[in-house]
Protein backbone atom coordinates (compact mmCIF):
# COMPACT_ATOMS: atom_id res chain seq x y z
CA UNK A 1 -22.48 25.58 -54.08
CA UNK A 2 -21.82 27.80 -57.13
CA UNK A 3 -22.00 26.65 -60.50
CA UNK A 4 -20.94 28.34 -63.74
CA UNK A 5 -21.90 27.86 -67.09
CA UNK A 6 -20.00 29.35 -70.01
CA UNK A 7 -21.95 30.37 -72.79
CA UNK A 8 -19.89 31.45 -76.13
CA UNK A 9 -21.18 33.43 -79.03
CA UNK A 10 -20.27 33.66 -82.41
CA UNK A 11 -20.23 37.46 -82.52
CA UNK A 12 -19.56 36.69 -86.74
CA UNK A 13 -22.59 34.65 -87.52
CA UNK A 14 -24.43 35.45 -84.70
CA UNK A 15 -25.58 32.46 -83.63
CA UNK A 16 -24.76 30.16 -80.40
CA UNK A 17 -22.24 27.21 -80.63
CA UNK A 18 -23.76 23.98 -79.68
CA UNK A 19 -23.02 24.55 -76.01
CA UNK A 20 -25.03 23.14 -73.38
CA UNK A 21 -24.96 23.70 -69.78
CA UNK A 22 -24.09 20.72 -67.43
CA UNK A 23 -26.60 19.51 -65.33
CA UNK A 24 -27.82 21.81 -62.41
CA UNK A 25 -29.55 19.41 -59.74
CA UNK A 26 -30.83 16.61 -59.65
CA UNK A 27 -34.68 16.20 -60.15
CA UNK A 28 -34.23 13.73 -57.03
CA UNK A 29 -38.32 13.22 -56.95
CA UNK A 30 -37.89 11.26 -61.00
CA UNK A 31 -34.81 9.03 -59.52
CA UNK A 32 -36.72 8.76 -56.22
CA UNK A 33 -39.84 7.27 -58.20
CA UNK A 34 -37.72 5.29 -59.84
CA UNK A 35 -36.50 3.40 -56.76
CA UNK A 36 -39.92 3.20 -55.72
CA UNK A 37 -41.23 1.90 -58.82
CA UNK A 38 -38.71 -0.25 -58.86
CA UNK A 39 -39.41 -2.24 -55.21
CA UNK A 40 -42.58 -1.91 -56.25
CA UNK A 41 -42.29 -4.23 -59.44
CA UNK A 42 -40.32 -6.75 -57.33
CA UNK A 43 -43.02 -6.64 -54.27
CA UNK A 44 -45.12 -7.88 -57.40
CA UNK A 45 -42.83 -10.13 -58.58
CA UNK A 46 -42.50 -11.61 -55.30
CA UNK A 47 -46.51 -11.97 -55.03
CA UNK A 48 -46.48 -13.81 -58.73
CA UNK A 49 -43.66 -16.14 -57.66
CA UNK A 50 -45.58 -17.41 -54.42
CA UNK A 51 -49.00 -17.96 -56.57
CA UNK A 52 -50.12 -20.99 -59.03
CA UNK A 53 -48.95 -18.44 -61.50
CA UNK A 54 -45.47 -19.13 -61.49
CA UNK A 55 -45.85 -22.90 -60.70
CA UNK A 56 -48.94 -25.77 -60.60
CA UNK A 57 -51.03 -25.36 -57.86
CA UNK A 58 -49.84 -26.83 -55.03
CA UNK A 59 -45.92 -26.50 -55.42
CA UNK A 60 -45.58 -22.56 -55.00
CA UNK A 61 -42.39 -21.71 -53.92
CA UNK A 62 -41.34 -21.20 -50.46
CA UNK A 63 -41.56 -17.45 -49.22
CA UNK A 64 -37.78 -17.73 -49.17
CA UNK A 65 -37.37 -18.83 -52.80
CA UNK A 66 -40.07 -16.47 -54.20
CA UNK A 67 -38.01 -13.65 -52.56
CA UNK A 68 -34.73 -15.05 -53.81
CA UNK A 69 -36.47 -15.94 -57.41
CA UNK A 70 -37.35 -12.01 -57.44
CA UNK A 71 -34.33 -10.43 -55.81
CA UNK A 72 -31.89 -12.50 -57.92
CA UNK A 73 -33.51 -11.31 -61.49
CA UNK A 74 -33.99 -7.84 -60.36
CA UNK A 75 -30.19 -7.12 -58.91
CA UNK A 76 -29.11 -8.42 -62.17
CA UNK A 77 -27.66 -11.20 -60.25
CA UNK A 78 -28.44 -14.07 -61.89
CA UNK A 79 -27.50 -16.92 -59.51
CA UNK A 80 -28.00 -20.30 -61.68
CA UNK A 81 -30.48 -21.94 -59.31
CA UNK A 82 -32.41 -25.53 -58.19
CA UNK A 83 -35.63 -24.65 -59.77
CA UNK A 84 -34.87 -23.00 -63.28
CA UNK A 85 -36.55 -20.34 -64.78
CA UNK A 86 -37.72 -22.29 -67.58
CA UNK A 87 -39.52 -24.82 -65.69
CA UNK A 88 -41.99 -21.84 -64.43
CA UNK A 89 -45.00 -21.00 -66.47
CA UNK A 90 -45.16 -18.24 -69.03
CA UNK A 91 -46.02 -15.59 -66.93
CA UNK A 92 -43.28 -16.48 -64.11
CA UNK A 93 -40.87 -16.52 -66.86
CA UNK A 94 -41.67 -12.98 -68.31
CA UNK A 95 -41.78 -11.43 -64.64
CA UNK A 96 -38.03 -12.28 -64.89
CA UNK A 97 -37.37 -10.52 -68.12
CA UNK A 98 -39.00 -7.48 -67.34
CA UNK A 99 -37.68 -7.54 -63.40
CA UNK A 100 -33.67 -7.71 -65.30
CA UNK A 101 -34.66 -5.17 -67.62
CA UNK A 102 -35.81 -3.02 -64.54
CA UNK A 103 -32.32 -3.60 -62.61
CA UNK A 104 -30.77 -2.49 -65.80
CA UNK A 105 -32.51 0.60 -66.18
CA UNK A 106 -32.40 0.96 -62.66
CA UNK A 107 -28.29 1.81 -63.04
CA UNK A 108 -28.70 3.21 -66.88
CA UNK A 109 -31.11 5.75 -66.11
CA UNK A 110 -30.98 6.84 -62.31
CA UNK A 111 -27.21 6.00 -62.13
CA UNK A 112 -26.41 7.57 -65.56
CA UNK A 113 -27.81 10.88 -64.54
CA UNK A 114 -25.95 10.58 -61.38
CA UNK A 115 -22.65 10.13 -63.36
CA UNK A 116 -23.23 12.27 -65.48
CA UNK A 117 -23.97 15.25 -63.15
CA UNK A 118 -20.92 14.33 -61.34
CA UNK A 119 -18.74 15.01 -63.95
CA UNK A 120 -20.65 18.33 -65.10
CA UNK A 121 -21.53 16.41 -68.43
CA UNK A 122 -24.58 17.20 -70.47
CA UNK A 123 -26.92 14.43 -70.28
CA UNK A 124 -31.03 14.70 -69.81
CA UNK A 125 -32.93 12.06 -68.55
CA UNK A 126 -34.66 11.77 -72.13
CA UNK A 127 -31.41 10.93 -73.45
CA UNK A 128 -30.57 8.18 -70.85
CA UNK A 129 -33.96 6.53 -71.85
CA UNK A 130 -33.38 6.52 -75.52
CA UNK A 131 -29.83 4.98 -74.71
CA UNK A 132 -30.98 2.51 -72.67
CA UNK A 133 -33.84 1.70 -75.03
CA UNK A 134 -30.96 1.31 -77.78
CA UNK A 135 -28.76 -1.22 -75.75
CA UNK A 136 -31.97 -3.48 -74.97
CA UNK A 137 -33.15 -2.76 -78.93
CA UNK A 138 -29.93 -3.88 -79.97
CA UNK A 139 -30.04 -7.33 -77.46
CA UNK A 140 -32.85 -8.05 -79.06
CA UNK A 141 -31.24 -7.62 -82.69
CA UNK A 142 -28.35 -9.26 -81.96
CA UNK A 143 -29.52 -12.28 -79.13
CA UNK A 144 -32.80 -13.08 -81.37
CA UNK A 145 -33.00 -11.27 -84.59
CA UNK A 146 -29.75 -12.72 -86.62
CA UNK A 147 -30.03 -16.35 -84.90
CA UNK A 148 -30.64 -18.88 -88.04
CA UNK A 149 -32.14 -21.66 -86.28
CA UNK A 150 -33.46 -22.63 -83.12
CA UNK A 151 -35.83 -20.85 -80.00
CA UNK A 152 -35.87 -17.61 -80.94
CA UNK A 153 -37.73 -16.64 -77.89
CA UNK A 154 -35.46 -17.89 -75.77
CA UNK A 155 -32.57 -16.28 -77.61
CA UNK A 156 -33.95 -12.91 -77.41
CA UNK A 157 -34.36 -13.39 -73.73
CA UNK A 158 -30.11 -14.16 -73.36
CA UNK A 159 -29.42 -11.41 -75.21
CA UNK A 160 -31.37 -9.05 -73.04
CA UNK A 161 -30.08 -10.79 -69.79
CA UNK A 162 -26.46 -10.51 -71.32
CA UNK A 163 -26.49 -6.64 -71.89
CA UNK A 164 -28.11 -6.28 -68.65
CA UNK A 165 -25.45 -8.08 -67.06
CA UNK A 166 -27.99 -10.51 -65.33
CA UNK A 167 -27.34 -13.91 -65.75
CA UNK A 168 -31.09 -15.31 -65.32
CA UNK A 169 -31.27 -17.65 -68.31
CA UNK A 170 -33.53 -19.78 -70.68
CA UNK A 171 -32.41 -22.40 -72.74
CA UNK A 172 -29.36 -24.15 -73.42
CA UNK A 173 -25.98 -22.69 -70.98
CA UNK A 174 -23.72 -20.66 -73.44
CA UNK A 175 -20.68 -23.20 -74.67
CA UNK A 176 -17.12 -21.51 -74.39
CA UNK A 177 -16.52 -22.77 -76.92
CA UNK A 178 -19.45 -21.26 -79.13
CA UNK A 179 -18.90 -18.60 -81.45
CA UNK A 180 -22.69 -16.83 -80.42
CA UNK A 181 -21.27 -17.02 -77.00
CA UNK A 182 -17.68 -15.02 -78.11
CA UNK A 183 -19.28 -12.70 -80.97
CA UNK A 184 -22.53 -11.92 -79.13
CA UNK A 185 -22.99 -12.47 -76.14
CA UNK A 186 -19.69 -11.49 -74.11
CA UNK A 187 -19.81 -8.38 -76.19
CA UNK A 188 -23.55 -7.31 -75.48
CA UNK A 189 -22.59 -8.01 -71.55
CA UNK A 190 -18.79 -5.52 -71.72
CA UNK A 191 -21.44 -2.80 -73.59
CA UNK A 192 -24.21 -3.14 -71.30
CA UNK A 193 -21.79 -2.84 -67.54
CA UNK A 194 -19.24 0.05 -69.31
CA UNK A 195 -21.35 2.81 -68.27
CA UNK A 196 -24.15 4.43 -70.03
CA UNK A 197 -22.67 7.90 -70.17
CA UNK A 198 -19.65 6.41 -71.51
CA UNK A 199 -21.75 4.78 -74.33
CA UNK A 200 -23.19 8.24 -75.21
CA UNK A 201 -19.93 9.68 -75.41
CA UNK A 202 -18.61 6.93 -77.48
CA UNK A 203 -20.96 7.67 -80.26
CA UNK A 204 -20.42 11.37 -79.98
CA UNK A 205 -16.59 10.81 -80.19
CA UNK A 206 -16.08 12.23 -83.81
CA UNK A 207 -17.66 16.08 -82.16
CA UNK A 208 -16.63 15.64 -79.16
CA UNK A 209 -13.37 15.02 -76.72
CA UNK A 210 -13.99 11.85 -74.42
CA UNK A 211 -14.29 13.12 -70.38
CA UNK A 212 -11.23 12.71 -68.38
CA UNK A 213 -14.18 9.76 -66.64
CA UNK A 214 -14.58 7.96 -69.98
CA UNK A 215 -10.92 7.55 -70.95
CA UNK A 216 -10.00 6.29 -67.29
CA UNK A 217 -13.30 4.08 -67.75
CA UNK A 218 -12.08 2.38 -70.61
CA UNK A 219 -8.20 2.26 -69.65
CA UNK A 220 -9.22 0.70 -66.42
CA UNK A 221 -11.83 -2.04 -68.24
CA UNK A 222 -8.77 -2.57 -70.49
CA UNK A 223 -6.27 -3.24 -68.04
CA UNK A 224 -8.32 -5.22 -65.41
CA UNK A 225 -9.26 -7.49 -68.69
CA UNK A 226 -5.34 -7.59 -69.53
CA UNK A 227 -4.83 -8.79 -65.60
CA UNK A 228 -7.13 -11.18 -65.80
CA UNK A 229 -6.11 -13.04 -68.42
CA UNK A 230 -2.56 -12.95 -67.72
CA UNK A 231 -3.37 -14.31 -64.11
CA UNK A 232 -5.47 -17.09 -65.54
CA UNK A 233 -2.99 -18.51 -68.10
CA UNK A 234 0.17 -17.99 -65.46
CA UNK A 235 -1.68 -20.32 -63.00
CA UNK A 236 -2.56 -22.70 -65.79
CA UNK A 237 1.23 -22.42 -66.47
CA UNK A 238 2.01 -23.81 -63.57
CA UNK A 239 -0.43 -26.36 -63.11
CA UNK A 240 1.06 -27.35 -66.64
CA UNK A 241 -2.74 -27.13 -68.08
CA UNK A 242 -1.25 -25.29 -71.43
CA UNK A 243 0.39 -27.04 -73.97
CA UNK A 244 1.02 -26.68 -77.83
CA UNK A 245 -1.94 -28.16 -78.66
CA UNK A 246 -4.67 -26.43 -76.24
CA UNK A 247 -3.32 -23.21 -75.82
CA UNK A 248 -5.81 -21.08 -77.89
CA UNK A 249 -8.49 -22.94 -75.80
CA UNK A 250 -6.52 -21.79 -72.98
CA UNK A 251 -6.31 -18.26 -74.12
CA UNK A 252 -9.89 -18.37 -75.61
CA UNK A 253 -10.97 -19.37 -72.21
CA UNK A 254 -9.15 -17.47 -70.06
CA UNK A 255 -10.60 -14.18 -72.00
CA UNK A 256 -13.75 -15.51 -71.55
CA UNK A 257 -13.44 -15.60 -67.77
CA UNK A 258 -11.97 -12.24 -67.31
CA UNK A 259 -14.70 -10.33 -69.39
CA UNK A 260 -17.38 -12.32 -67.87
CA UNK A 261 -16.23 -12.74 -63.94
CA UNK A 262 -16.95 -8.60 -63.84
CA UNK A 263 -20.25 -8.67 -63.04
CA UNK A 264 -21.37 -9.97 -66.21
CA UNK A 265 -22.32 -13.65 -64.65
CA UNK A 266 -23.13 -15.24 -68.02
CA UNK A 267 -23.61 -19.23 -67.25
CA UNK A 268 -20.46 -20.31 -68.89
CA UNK A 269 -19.61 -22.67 -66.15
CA UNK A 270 -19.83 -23.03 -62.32
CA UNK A 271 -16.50 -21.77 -60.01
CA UNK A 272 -16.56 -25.67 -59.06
CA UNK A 273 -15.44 -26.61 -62.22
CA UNK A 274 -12.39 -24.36 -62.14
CA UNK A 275 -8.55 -25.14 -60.27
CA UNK A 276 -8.22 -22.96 -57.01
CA UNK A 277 -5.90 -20.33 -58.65
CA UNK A 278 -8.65 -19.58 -61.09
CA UNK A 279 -11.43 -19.62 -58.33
CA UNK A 280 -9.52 -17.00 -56.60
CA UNK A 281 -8.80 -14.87 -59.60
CA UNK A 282 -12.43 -15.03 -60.62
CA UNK A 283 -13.02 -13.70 -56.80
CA UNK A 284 -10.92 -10.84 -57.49
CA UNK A 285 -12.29 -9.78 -60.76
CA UNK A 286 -16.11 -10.34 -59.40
CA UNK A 287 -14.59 -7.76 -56.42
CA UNK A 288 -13.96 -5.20 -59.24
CA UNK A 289 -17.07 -5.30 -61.05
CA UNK A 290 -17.84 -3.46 -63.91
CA UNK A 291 -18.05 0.66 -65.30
CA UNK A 292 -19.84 3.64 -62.95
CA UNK A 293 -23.23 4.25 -64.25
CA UNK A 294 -23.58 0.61 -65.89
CA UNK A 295 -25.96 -2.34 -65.15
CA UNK A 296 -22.86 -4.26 -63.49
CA UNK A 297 -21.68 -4.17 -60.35
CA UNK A 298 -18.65 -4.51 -57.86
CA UNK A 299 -16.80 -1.68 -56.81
CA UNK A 300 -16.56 -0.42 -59.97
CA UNK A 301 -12.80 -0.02 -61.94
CA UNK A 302 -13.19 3.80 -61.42
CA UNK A 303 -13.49 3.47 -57.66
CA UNK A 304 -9.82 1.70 -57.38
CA UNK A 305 -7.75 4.18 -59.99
CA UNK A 306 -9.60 7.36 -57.36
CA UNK A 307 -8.57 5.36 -54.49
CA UNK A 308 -4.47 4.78 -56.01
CA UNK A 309 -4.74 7.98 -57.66
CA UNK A 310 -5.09 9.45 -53.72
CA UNK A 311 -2.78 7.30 -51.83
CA UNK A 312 -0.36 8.78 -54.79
CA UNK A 313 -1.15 11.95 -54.09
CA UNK A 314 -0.82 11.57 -50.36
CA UNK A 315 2.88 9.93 -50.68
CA UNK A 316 3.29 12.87 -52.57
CA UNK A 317 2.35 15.50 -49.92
CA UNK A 318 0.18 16.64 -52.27
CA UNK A 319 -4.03 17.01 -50.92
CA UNK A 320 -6.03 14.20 -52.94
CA UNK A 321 -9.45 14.90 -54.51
CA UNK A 322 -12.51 14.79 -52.98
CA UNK A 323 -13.72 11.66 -54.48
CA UNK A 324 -10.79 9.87 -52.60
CA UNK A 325 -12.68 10.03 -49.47
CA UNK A 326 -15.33 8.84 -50.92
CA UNK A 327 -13.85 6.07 -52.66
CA UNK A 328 -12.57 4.85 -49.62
CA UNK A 329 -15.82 5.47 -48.16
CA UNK A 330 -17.69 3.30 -50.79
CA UNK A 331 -14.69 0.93 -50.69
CA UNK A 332 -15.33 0.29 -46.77
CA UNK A 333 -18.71 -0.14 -47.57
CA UNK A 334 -18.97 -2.38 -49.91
CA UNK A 335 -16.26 -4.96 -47.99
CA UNK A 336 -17.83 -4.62 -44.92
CA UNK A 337 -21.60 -5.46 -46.74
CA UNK A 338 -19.11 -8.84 -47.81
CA UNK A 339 -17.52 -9.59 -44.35
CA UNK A 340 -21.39 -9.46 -42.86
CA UNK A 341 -22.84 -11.52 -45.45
CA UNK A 342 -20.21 -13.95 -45.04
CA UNK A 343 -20.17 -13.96 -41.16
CA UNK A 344 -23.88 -14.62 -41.75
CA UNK A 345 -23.96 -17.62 -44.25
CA UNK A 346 -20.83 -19.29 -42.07
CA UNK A 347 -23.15 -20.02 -39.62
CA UNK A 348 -26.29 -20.90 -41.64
CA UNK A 349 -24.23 -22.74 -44.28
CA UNK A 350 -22.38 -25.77 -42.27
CA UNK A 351 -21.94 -28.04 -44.99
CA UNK A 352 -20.26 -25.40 -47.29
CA UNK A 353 -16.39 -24.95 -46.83
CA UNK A 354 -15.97 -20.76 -45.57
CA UNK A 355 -13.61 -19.82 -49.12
CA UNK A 356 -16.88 -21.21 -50.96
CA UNK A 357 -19.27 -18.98 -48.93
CA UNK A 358 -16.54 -15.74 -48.59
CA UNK A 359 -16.79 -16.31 -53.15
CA UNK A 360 -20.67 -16.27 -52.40
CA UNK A 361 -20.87 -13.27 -50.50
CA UNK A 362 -18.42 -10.94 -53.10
CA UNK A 363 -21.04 -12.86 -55.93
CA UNK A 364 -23.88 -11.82 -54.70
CA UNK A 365 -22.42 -8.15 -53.20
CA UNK A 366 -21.55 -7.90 -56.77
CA UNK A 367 -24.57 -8.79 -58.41
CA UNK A 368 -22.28 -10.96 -60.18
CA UNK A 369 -23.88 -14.62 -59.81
CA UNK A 370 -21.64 -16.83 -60.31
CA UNK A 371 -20.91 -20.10 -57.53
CA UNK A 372 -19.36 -23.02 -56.98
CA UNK A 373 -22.51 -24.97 -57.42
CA UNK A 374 -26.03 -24.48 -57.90
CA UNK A 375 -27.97 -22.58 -55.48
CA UNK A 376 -30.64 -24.06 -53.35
CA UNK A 377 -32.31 -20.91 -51.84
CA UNK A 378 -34.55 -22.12 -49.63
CA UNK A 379 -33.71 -21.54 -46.17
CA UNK A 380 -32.58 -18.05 -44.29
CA UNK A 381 -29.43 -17.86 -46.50
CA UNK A 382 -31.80 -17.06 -49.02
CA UNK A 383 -33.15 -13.97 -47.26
CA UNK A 384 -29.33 -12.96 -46.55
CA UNK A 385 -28.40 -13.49 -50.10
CA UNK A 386 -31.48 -11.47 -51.40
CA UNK A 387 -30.21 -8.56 -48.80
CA UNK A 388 -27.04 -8.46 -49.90
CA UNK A 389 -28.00 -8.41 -53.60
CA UNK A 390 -29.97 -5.52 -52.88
CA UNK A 391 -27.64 -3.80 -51.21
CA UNK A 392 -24.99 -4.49 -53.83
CA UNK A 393 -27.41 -2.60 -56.48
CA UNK A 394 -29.02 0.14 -54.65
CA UNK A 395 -25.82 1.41 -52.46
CA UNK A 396 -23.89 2.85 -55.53
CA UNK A 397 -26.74 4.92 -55.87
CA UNK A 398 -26.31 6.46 -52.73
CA UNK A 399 -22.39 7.08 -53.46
CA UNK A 400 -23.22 8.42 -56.69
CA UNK A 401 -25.77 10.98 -54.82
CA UNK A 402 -23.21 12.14 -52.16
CA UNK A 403 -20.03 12.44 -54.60
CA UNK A 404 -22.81 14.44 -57.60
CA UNK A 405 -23.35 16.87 -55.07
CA UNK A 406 -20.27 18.49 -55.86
CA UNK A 407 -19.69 18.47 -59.95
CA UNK A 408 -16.56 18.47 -61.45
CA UNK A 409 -15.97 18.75 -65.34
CA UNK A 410 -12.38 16.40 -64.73
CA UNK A 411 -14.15 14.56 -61.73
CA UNK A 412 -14.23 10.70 -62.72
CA UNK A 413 -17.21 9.36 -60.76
CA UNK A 414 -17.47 5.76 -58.82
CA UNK A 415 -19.65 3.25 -57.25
C-alpha cells in the first residue's frame, strides 16, 4: 500500500500552510499495550472483588459474580445488579470507577486512532489523550462540580459513568423526570458514545471542513434519535397512553429512551416497566448502538448507512466500497456473537421467557445494560454474559484494524 501526502507551500511568504500528513501506520505495539493493560486492570479487579476488600470477610462474592462485577464495569456495560455497587467498601467501589474509565479510554484512545487512520485524518495519540482527559474533566465539572446540594462524591461518579456510557451507578437512580437527568446527564452520555474523532473535529469546525465520517456520524445519530422517538410515541398512540394532559411526559420520555437505549444504559428504568412495543423498540435501538470510535457500543450508526449505502450501489450495478464487505462482515459478527449468547442463556435461564433473554443477549453484546429486571449473576450465565460483554467491546477493535489498513480521506469508518 501506497500512501501520499500533499504538502503545499506558500511560495509568497514562504512558509508551510498548517498541513499535516494523515496517519502512516499504526504504532500497533501502544494499542497492543493498551489491550493488555487493560485485561490486566480487570484480572485485578477481579482479584479485589473475590477478597474482604470489596465485601466483610466472609461474604466475598462468588467467582462468578466477581467476574461479572468486573466485566460489567469495564465493558461499560453497566447491568443494574443484586448486590449494588454501593453496598461494597470504598476500595470495591473505586475499582469500578477507574475499571469504566478504562473501557472508555479503551474505545477513545485505541479506537480513536483506529478511526482516525481510517479516514486518513490527522490525529496523534497525544491528542486522543488530552480529548479523552477533557470529556472525563468535563463529567466531573458538570456530574459533581455545579451540583448545589447533596453527595457530591457520588455525583461525580454518575457523571463519569454517564460520559463513559457505563451505567455502573452510586446513589439515587436518575428520575425522568429530573432536570440533572435531561440537562446533564443524557447529554454527557450522546458526547461521550459520538466518537472521539468526531469531538475533535467538532471543536476545530470554524478551520476546518467536517470529514465526509463526521457529517454521516451525526446525520445518522440524528435520525436514529428522530426514529426512536417517533416509534415510541406511535405505539403509545395506539395503546391510547397519550393524551392532552401527559403528552410532554410522553414526548419527554420517549426522548429520553431513544438517546439513552444506544448504548448509553443510564438507570432510568428497567425494560420490565415498559409496554411490549417499547421493549422491542428499545431492542432495536440497543442493536444500533452508538458513534465509531466512542465509548458506546452496538453496531455502530456508521456500520448500517456503509451497509445501505452498498446494497444501493449494488441495485445500481455500480461496485460498492470496500468497507461494505466489511460492514457486512462486522454486521454478521456481531448477530451471530447475539444468536450464541442467546442459544446459551435459553438453556441456563429456564425461568426467563426467550424475548427476555434474546433483549439480554443484544444488552450485553452492546455493552448497553439495560434488562427487564435486575440481574442476579451468579451462576454460568454470568460467565456467558461477562463473554459476551467482552466481546461486544474488544471486537470493534479488530474491525477497526482490518478496515484502517486501507485509509481513505472520504472513507467513513465502523464498528
Amino acid at each position: 500500500m501506497t500512501e501520499r501526502t500533499l504538502i503545499l507551500s506558500d511560495t509568497n511568504s514562504g512558509s508551510l500552510p498548517d498541513v499535516a500528513p494523515p496517519p502512516r501506520a499504526a504504532p500497533g505495539t501502544i494499542i497492543l499495550t493498551m489491550v493488555v493493560a487493560y485485561s490486566l486492570l480487570l484480572s485485578l479487579a477481579f482479584a479485589l472483588f473475590r477478597s474482604s476488600l470489596a465485601t466483610v470477610a466472609g461474604s466475598e462474592m462468588s467467582v462468578h459474580r466477581a467476574m461479572f462485577f468486573a466485566v460489567n464495569a469495564g465493558t461499560n456495560t453497566g447491568f443494574q445488579t443484586s448486590v449494588t455497587v454501593e453496598s461494597l467498601r470504598p476500595a470495591a467501589r473505586i475499582a469500578s470507577l477507574l475499571l469504566m474509565i478504562a473501557g472508555a479510554l479503551l474505545s477513545w484512545i485505541a479506537g480513536g486512532w483506529l478511526v482516525a487512520r481510517a479516514i486518513a485524518l490527522t490525529v496523534s495519540f497525544k491528542q486522543l489523550a488530552i480529548y479523552s482527559a477533557a470529556l472525563l474533566l468535563l463529567a466531573v465539572l458538570a456530574g459533581g462540580g455545579l451540583l448545589v446540594s447533596g453527595d457530591r462524591w457520588s455525583a461525580t461518579f454518575q457523571g463519569i459513568s454517564a460520559v463513559c456510557n457505563g451505567g455502573v451507578w452510586i446513589g439515587d437512580s436518575p428520575a425522568i423526570s429530573h432536570q440533572r437527568t435531561a440537562m446533564v446527564l443524557v447529554p454527557l452520555a450522546v458526547l461521550g458514545g459520538l466518537g472521539i474523532t468526531v469531538v475533535i473535529e467538532l471543536t476545530k469546525l470554524f478551520r476546518r471542513q467536517l470529514s465526509n465520517h463526521a457529517i454521516t456520524t451525526l446525520a445518522a445519530i440524528a435520525g436514529v434519535y428522530l426514529f426512536g422517538v417517533l416509534a415510541v410515541l406511535t405505539g403509545q398512540w395506539f395503546a391510547a397512553a397519550v393524551s392532552g394532559d401527559n403528552w410532554r411526559d410522553v414526548v419527554s420520555h420517549a426522548s429520553l429512551l431513544s438517546l439513552n437505549s444506544r448504548s448509553a444504559g443510564l438507570p432510568v428504568e428497567l425494560l420490565g416497566t415498559l409496554d411490549r412495543p417499547t421493549q422491542w423498540t428499545t431492542a432495536i435501538l440497543m442493536l444500533v448502538g452508538a458513534g465509531s470510535g466512542g465509548a458506546g457500543g452496538g453496531l455502530k450508526v456508521t456500520s448500517l448507512v456503509i451497509a445501505f449505502a452498498g446494497v444501493i450501489a449494488l441495485l445500481r450495478d455500480r461496485r460498492p466500497a470496500r468497507a461494505f464487505a466489511i460492514a457486512l462482515c462486522w454486521i454478521a459478527a456481531h448477530l451471530t456473537l447475539i444468536a450464541i449468547t442467546w442459544w446459551l442463556l435459553l438453556g441456563m435461564v429456564a425461568e426467563q421467557t426467550a424475548d427476555r433473554l434474546l433483549m439480554l443477549a443484544i444488552s450485553a453484546a452492546g455493552n448497553v445494560g439495560l434488562s427487564h429486571d435486575v440481574v442476579s449473576a451468579t451462576g454460568n450465565d454470568a460467565l456467558i454474559l461477562s463473554a459476551t460483554m467482552l466481546a461486544g467491546r474488544l471486537l470493534p477493535l479488530a474491525f477497526l484494524y482490518w478496515l484502517s489498513r486501507v485509509p481513505q480521506e472520504d472513507q467513513i469508518a465502523l464498528a
